[in-house]
C-alpha atoms as a PDB file:
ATOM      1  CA  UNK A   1    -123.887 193.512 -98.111  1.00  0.00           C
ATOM      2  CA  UNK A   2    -122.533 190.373 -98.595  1.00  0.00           C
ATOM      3  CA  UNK A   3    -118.853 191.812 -98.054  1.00  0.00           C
ATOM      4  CA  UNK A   4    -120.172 193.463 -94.817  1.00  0.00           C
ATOM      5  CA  UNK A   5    -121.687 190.038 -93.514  1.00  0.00           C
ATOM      6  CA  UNK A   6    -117.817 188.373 -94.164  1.00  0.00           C
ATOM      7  CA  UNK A   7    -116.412 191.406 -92.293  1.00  0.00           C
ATOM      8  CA  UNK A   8    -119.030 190.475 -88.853  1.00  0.00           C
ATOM      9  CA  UNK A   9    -117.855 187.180 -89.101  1.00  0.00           C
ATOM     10  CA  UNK A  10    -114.064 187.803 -89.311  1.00  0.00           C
ATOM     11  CA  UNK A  11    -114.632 190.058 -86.570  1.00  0.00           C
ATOM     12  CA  UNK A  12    -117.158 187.773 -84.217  1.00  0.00           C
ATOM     13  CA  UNK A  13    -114.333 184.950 -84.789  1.00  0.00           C
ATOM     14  CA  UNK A  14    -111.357 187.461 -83.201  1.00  0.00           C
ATOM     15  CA  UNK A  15    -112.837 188.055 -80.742  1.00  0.00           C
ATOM     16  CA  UNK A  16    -113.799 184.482 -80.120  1.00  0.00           C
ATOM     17  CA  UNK A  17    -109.911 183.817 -80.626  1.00  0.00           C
ATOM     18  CA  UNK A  18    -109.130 186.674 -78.131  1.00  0.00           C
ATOM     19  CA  UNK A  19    -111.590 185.519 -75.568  1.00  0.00           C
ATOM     20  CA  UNK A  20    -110.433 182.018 -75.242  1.00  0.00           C
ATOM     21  CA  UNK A  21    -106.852 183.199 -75.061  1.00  0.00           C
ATOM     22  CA  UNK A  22    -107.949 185.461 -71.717  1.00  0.00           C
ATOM     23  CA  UNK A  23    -109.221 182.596 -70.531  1.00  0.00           C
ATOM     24  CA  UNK A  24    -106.774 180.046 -70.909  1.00  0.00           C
ATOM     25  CA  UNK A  25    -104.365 182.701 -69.231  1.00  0.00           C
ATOM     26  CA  UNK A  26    -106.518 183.242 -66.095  1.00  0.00           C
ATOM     27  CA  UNK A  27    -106.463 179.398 -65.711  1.00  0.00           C
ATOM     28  CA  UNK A  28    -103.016 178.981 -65.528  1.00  0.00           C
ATOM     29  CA  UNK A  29    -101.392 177.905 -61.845  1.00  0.00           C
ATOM     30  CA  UNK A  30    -103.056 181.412 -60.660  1.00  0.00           C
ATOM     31  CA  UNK A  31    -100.631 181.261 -57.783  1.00  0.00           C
ATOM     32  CA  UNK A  32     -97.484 183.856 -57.721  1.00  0.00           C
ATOM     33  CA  UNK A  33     -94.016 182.752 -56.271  1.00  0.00           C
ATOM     34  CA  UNK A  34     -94.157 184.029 -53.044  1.00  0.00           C
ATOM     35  CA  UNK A  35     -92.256 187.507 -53.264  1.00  0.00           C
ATOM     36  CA  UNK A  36     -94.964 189.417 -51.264  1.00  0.00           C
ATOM     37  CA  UNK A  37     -95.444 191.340 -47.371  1.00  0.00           C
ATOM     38  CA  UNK A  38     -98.691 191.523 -46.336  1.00  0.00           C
ATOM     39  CA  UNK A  39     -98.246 193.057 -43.293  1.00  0.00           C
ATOM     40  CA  UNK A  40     -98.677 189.815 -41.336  1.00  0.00           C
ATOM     41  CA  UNK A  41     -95.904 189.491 -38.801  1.00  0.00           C
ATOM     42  CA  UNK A  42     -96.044 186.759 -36.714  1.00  0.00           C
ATOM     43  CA  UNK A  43     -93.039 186.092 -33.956  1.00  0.00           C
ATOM     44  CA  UNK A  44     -93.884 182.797 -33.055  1.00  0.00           C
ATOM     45  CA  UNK A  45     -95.665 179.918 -35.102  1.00  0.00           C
ATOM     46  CA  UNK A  46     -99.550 180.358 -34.459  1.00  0.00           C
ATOM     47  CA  UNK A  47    -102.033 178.019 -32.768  1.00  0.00           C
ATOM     48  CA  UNK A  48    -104.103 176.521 -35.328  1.00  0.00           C
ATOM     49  CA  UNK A  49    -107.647 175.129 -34.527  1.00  0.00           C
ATOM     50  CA  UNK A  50    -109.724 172.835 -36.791  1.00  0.00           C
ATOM     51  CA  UNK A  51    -112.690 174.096 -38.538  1.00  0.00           C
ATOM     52  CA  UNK A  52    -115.537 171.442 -37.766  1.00  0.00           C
ATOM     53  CA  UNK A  53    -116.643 169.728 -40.746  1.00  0.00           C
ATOM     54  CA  UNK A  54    -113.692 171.228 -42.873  1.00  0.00           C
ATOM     55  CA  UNK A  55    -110.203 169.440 -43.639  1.00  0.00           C
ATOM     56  CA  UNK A  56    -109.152 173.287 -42.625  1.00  0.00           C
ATOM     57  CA  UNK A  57    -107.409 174.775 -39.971  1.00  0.00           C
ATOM     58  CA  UNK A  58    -108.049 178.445 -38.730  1.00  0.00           C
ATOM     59  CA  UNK A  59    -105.698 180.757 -36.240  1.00  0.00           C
ATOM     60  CA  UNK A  60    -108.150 182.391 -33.308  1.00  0.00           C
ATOM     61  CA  UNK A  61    -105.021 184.181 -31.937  1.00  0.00           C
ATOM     62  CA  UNK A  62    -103.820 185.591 -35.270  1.00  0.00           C
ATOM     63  CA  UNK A  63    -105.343 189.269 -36.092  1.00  0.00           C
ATOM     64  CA  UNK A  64    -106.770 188.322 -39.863  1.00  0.00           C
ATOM     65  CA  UNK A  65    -108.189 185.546 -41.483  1.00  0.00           C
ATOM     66  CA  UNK A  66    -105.778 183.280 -41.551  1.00  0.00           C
ATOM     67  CA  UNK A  67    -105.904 179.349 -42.480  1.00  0.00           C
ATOM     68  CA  UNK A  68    -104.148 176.297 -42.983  1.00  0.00           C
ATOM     69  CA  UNK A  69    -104.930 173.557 -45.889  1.00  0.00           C
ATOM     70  CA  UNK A  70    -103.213 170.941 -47.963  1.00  0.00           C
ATOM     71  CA  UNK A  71    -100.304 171.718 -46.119  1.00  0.00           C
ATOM     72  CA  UNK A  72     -99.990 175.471 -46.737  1.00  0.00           C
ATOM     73  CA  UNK A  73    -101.051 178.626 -45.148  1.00  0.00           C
ATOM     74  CA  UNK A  74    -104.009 180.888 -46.875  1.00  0.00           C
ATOM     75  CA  UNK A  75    -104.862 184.468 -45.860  1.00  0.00           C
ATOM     76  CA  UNK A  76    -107.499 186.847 -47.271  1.00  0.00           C
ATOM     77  CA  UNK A  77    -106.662 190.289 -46.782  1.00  0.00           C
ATOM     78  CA  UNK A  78    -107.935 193.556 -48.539  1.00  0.00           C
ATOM     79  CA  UNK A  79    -109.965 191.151 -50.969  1.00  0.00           C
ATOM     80  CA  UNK A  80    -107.065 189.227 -51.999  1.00  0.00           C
ATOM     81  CA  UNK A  81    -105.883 185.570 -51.217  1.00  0.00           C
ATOM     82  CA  UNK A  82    -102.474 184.855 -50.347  1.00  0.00           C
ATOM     83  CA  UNK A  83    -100.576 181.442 -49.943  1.00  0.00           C
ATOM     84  CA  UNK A  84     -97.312 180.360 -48.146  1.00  0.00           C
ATOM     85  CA  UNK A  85     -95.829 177.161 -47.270  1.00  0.00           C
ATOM     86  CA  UNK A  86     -94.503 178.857 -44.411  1.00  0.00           C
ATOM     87  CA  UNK A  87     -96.571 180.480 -41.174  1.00  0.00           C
ATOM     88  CA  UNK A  88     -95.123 183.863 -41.140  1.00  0.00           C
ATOM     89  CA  UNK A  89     -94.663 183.906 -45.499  1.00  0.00           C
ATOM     90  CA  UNK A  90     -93.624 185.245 -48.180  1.00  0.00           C
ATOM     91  CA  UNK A  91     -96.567 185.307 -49.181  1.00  0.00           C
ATOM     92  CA  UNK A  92     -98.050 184.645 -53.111  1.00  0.00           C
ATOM     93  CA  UNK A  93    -101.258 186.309 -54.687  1.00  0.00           C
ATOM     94  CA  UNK A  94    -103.536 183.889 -55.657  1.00  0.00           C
ATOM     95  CA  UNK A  95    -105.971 184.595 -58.022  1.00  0.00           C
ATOM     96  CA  UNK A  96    -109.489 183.861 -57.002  1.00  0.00           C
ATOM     97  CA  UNK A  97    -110.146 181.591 -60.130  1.00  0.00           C
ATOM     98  CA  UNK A  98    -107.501 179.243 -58.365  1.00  0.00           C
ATOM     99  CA  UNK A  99    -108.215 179.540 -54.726  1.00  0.00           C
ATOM    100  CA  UNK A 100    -109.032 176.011 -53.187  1.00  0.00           C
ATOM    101  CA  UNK A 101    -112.922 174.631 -52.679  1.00  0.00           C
ATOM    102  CA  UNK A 102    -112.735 174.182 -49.335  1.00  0.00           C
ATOM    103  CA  UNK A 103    -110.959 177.205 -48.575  1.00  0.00           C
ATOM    104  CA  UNK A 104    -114.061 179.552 -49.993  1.00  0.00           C
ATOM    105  CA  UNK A 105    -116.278 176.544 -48.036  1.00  0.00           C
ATOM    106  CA  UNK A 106    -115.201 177.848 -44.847  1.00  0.00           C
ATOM    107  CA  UNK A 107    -118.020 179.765 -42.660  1.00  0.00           C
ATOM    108  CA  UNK A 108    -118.033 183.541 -42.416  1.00  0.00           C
ATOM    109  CA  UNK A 109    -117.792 183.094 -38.385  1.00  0.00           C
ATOM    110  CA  UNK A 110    -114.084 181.824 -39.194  1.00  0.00           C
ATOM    111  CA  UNK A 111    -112.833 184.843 -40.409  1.00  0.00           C
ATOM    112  CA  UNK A 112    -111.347 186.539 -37.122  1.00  0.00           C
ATOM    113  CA  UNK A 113    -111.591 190.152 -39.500  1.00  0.00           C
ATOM    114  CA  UNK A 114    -114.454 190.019 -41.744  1.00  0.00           C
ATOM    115  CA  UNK A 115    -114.294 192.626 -44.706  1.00  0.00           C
ATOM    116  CA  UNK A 116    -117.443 195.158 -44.224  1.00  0.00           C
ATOM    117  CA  UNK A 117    -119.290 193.282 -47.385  1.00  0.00           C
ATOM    118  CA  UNK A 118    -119.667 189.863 -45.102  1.00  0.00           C
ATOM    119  CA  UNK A 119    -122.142 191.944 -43.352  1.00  0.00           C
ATOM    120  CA  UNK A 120    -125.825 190.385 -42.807  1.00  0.00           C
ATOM    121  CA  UNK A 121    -124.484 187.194 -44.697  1.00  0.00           C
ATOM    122  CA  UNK A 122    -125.046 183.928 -42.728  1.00  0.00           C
ATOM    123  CA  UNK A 123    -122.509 183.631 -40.199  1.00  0.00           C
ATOM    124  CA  UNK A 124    -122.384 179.401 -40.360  1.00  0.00           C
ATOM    125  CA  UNK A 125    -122.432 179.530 -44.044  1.00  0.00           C
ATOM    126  CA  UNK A 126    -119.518 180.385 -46.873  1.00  0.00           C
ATOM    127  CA  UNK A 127    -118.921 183.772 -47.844  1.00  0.00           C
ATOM    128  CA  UNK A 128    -121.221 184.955 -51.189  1.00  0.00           C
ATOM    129  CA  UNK A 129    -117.677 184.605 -53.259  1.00  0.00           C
ATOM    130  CA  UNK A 130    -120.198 184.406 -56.433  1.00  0.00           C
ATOM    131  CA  UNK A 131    -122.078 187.726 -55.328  1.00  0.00           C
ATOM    132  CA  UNK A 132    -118.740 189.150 -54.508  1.00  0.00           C
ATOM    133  CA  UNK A 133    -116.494 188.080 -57.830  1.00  0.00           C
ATOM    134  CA  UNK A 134    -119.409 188.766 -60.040  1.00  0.00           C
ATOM    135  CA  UNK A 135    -120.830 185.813 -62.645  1.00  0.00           C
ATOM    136  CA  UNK A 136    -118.070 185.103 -65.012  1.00  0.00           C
ATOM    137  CA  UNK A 137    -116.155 183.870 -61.812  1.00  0.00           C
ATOM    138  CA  UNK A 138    -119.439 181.822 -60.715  1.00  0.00           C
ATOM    139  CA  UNK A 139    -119.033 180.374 -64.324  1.00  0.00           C
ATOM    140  CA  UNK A 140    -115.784 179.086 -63.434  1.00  0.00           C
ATOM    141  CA  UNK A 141    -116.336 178.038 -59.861  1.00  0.00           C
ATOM    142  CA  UNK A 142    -119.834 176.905 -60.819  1.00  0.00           C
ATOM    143  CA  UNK A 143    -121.040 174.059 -57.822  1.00  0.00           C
ATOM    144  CA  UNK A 144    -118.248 175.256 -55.442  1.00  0.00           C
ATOM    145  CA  UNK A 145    -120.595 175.660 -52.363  1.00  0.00           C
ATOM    146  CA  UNK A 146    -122.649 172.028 -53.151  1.00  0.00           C
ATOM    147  CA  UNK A 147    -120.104 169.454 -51.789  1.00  0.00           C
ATOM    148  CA  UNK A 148    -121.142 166.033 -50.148  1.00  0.00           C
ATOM    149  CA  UNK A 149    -120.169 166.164 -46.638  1.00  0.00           C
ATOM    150  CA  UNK A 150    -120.100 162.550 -45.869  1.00  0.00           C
ATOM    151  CA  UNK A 151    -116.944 162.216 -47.957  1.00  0.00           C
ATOM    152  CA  UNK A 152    -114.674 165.137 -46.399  1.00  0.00           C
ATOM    153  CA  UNK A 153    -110.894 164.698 -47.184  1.00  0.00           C
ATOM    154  CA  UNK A 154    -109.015 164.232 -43.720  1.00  0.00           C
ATOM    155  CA  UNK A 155    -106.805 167.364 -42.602  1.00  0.00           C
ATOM    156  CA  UNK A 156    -103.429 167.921 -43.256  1.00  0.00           C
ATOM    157  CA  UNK A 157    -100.511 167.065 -40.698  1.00  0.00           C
ATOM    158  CA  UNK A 158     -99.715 170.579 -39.466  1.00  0.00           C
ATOM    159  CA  UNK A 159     -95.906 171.303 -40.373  1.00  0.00           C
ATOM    160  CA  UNK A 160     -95.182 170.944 -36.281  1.00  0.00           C
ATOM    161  CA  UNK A 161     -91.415 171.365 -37.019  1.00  0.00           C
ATOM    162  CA  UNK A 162     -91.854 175.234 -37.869  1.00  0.00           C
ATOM    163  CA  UNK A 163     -92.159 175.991 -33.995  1.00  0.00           C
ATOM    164  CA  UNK A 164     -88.378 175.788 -33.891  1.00  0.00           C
ATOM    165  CA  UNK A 165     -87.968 178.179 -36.571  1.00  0.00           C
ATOM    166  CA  UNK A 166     -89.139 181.617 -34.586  1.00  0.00           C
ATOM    167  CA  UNK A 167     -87.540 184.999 -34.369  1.00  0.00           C
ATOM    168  CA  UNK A 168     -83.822 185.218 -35.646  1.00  0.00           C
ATOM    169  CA  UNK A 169     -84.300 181.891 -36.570  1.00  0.00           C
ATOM    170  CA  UNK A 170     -86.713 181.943 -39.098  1.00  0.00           C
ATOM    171  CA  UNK A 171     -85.930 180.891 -42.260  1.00  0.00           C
ATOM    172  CA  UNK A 172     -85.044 183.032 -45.442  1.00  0.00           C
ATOM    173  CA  UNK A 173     -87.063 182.188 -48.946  1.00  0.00           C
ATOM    174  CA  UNK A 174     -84.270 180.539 -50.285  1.00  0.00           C
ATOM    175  CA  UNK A 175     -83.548 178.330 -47.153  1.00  0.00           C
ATOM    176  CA  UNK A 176     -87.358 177.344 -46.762  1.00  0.00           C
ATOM    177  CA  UNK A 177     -87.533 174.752 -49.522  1.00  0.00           C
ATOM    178  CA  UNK A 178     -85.060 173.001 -48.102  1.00  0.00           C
ATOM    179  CA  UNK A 179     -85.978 172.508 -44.731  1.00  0.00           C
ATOM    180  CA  UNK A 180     -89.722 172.087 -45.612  1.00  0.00           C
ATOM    181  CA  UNK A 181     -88.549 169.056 -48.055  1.00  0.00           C
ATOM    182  CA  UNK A 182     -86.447 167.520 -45.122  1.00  0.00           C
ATOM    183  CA  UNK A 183     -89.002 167.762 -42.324  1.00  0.00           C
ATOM    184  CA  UNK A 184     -91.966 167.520 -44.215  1.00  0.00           C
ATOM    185  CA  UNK A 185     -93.120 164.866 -46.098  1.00  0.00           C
ATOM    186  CA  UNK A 186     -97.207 165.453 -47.189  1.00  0.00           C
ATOM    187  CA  UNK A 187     -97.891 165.877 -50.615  1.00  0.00           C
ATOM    188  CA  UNK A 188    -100.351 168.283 -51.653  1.00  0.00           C
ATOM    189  CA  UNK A 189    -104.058 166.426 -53.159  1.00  0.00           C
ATOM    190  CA  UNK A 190    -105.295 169.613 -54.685  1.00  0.00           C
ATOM    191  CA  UNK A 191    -103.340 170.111 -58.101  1.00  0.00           C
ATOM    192  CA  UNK A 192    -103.059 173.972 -58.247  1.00  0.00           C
ATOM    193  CA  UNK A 193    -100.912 173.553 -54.601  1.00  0.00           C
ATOM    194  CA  UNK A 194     -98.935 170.943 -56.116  1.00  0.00           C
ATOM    195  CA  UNK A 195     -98.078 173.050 -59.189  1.00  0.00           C
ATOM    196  CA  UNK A 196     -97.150 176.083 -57.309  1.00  0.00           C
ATOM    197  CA  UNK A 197     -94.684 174.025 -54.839  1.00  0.00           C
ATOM    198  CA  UNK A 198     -93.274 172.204 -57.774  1.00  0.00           C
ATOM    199  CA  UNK A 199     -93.092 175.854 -59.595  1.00  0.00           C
ATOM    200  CA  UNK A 200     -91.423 177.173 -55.864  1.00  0.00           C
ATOM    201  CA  UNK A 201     -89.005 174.336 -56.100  1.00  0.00           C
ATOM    202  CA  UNK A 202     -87.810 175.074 -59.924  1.00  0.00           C
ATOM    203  CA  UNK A 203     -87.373 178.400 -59.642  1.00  0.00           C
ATOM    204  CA  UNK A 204     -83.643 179.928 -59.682  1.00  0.00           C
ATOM    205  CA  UNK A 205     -82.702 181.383 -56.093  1.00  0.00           C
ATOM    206  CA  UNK A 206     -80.604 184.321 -57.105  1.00  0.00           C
ATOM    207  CA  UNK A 207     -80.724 185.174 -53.471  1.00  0.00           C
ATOM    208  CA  UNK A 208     -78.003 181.893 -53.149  1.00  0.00           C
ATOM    209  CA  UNK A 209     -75.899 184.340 -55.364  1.00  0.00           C
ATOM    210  CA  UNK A 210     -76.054 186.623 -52.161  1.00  0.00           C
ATOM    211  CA  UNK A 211     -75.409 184.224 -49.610  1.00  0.00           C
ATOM    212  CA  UNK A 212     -71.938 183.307 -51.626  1.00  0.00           C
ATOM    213  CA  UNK A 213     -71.145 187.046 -51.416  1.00  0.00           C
ATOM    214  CA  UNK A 214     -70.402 187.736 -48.217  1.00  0.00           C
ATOM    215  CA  UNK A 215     -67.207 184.861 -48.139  1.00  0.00           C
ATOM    216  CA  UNK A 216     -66.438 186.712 -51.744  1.00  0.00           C
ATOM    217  CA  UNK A 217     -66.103 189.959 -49.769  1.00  0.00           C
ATOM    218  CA  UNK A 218     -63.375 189.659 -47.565  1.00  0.00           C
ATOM    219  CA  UNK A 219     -61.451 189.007 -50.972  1.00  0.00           C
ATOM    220  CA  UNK A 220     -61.919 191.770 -52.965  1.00  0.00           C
ATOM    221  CA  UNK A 221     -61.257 193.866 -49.855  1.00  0.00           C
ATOM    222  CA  UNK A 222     -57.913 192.159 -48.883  1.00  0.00           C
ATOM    223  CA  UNK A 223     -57.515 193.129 -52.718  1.00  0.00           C
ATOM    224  CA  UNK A 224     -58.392 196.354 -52.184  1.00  0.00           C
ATOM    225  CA  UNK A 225     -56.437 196.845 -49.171  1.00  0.00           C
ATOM    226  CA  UNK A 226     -53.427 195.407 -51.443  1.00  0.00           C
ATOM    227  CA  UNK A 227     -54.066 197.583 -54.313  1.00  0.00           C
ATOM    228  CA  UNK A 228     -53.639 201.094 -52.448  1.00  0.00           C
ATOM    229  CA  UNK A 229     -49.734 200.139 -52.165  1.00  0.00           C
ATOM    230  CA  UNK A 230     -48.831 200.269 -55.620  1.00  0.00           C
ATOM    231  CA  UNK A 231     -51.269 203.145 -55.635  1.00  0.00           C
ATOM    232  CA  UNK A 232     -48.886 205.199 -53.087  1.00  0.00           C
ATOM    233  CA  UNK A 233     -45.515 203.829 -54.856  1.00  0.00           C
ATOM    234  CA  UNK A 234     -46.479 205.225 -57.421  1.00  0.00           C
ATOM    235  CA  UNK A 235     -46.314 208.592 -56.182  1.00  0.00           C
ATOM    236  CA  UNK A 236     -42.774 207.730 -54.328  1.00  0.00           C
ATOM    237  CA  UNK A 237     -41.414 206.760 -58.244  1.00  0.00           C
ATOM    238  CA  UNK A 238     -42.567 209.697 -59.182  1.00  0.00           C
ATOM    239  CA  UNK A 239     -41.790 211.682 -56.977  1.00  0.00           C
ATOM    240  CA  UNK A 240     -38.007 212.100 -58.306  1.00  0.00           C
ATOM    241  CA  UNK A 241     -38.636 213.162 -61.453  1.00  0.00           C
ATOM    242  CA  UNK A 242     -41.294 215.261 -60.790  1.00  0.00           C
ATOM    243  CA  UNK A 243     -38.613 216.660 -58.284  1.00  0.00           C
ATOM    244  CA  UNK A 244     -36.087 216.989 -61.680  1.00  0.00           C
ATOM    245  CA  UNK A 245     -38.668 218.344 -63.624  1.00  0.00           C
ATOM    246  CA  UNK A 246     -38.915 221.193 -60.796  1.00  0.00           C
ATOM    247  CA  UNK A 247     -35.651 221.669 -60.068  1.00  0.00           C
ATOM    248  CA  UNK A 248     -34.938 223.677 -64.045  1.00  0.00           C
ATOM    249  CA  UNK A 249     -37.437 226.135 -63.195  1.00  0.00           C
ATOM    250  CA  UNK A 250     -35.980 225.991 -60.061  1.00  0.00           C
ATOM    251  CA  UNK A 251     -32.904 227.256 -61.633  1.00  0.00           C
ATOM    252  CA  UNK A 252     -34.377 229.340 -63.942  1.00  0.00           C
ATOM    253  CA  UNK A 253     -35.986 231.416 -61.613  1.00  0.00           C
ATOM    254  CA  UNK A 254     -32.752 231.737 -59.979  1.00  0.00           C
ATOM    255  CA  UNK A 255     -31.145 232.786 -62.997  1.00  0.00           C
ATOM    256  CA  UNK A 256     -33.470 234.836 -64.024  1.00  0.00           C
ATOM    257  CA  UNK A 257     -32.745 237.722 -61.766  1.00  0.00           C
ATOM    258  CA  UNK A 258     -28.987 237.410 -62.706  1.00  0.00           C
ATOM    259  CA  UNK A 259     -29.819 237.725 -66.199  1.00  0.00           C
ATOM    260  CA  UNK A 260     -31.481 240.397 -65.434  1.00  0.00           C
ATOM    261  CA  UNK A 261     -28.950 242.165 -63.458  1.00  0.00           C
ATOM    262  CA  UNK A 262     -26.680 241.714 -66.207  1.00  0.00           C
ATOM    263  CA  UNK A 263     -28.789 243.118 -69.001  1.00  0.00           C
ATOM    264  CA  UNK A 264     -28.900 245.785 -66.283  1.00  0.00           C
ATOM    265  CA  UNK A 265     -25.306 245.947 -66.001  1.00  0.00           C
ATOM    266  CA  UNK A 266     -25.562 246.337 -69.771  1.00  0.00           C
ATOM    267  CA  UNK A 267     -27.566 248.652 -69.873  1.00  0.00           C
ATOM    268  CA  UNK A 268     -25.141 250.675 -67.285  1.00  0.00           C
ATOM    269  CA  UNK A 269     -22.128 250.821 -69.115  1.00  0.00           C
ATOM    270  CA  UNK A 270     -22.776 253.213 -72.062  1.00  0.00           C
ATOM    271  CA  UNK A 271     -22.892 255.447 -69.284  1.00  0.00           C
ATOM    272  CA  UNK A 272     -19.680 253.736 -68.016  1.00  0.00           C
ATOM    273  CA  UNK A 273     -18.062 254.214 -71.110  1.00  0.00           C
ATOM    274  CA  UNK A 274     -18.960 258.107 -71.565  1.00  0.00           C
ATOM    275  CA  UNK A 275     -17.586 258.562 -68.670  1.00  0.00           C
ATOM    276  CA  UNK A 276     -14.821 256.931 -69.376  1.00  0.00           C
ATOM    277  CA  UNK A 277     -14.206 258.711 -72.556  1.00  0.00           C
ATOM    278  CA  UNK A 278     -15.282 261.861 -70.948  1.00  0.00           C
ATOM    279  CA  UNK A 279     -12.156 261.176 -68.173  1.00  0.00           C
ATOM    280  CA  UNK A 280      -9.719 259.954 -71.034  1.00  0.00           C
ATOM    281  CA  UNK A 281     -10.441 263.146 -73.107  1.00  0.00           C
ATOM    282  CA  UNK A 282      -9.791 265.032 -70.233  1.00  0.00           C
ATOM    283  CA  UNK A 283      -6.668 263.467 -69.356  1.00  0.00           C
ATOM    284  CA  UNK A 284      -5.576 263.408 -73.565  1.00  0.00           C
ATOM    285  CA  UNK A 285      -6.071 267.255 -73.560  1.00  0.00           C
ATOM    286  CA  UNK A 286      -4.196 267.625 -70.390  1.00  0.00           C
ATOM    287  CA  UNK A 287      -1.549 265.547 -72.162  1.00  0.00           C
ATOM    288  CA  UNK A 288      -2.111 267.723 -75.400  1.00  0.00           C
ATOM    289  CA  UNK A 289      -1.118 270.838 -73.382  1.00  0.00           C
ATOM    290  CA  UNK A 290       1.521 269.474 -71.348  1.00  0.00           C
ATOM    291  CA  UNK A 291       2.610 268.331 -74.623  1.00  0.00           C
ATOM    292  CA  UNK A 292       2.234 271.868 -76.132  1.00  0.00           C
ATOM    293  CA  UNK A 293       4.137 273.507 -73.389  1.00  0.00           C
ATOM    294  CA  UNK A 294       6.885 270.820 -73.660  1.00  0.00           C
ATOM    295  CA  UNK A 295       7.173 271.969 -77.251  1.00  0.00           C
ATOM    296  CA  UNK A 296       7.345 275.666 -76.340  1.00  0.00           C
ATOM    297  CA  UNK A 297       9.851 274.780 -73.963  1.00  0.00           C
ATOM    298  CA  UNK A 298      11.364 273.109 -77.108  1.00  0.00           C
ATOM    299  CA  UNK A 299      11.510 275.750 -79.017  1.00  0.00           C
ATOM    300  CA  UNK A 300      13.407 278.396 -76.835  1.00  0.00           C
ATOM    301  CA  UNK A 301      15.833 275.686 -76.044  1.00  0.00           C
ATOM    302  CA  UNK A 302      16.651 275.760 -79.909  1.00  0.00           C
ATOM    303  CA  UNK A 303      15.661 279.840 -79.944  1.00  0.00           C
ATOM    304  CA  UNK A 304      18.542 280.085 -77.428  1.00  0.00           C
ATOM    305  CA  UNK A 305      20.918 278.217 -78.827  1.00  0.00           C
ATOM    306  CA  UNK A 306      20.757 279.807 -82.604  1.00  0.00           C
ATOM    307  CA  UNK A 307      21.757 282.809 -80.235  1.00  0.00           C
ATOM    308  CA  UNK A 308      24.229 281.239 -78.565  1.00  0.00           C
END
């Protein structure tokens, strides 16, 4: 028993260990680099109205529910949040552990598209994020619709210079950072939106990489326009002794038939030569005879003389 009460105790304490380290996770920044389309596509920068009361700025004209606070844009869309510290994104999931007070402060009547679970909720009054998230979020956020209203922070300056930046010439992620930190000059009060610009800011831009590409390019294709020269040379220096190499079996094929005419021709003369001895046995028995009669000629000569 005693064993078994040790064992409960090691086990109650990992899983104490275990649920501390979820929760020190979830309380990191809680805000993603902003990497993400959300469908929002906005061709010119949007008219932003303030929300009475709030130090938050809402878009009538925009088709979501769209916002601007502490110097950055917010959107909550298909119950997620999103940030950007530009008005047409990338855009950055932000978990809802993270998401600003005054940004879940603002009235439901604010959101130009209301999800279908803001129904019959109070139309001048937050959204019910603690119904909605579910209690260990209410935990967290515990007190986040009781705020004193006499001591409001002021609004943001809104980021006026991005109305130059529309259409073609609208930044790229990479370039944003740069021109935000030369026009703009607010600093974030609420410290998650000061980590995540700081984190924006540190991050490597591998996209930079790409921009350098481009002036690389014309390079490695002068190179490869260069390199197919050799490539055909190569063929021409070839090209004679592959020629040499052909020309034997050139020649053999034309010798070949010559060969084999004379290994024909060789074949032929046996014949040849029968005939040939054939012709000079006819003519040596010819010459026997003419021979034979010569003799018998010879011998009545001397016949006629032992007469004589």
């Amino acid at each position: 028993m005693q064993k078994l009460r040790y064992g409960f105790i090691g086990l109650g304490m990992l899983l104490s260990l275990a649920t501390t380290a979820t929760a020190g996770v979830s309380i990191g920044i809680g805000i993603g680099l902003p990497n993400v389309s959300i469908g929002i596509n906005l061709p010119l920068y949007p008219e932003l109205v303030p929300v009475p009361g709030y130090p938050v700025y809402y878009a009538p004209g925009v088709d979501g529910n769209y916002f601007f606070y502490d110097g950055m844009y917010w959107v909550y869309q298909n119950d997620n949040w999103y940030t950007s510290s530009w008005y047409n994104g990338p855009w950055g999931f932000v978990d809802p552990v993270v998401v600003p007070l005054y940004i879940l402060r603002v009235p439901v009547s604010y959101y130009r598209q209301p999800p279908v679970y803001f129904g019959g909720w109070q139309r001048n009054a937050p959204p019910r994020w603690g119904q909605h998230w579910g209690h260990s979020w209410e935990q967290r956020r515990g007190g986040w619709d009781r705020w004193n209203r006499s001591s409001v922070p002021g609004r943001a300056p809104l980021p006026a210079y991005q109305r130059q930046y529309a259409g073609d010439r609208y930044p790229r992620a990479e370039q944003q950072h740069k021109v935000r930190s030369q026009s703009y000059k607010y600093q974030p009060r609420d410290k998650v939106v000061r980590q995540h610009l700081k984190q924006v800011e540190q991050r490597p831009a591998p996209k930079q990489g790409r921009q350098e590409r481009p002036e690389a390019r014309p390079t490695q294709r002068q190179e490869n326009h260069q390199r197919p020269a050799p490539a055909q040379a190569a063929p021409q220096q070839r090209g004679p002794a592959h020629q040499e190499r052909q020309q034997p079996a050139v020649q053999r094929e034309q010798r070949a038939p010559q060969g084999h005419e004379q290994q024909r021709g060789h074949e032929q003369r046996p014949q040849d030569r029968g005939e040939q001895e054939r012709g000079d046995g006819q003519d040596r028995g010819s010459q026997d005879k003419g021979g034979g009669q010569d003799r018998g000629h010879g011998q009545n000569k001397d016949e006629g003389r032992g007469r004589q």
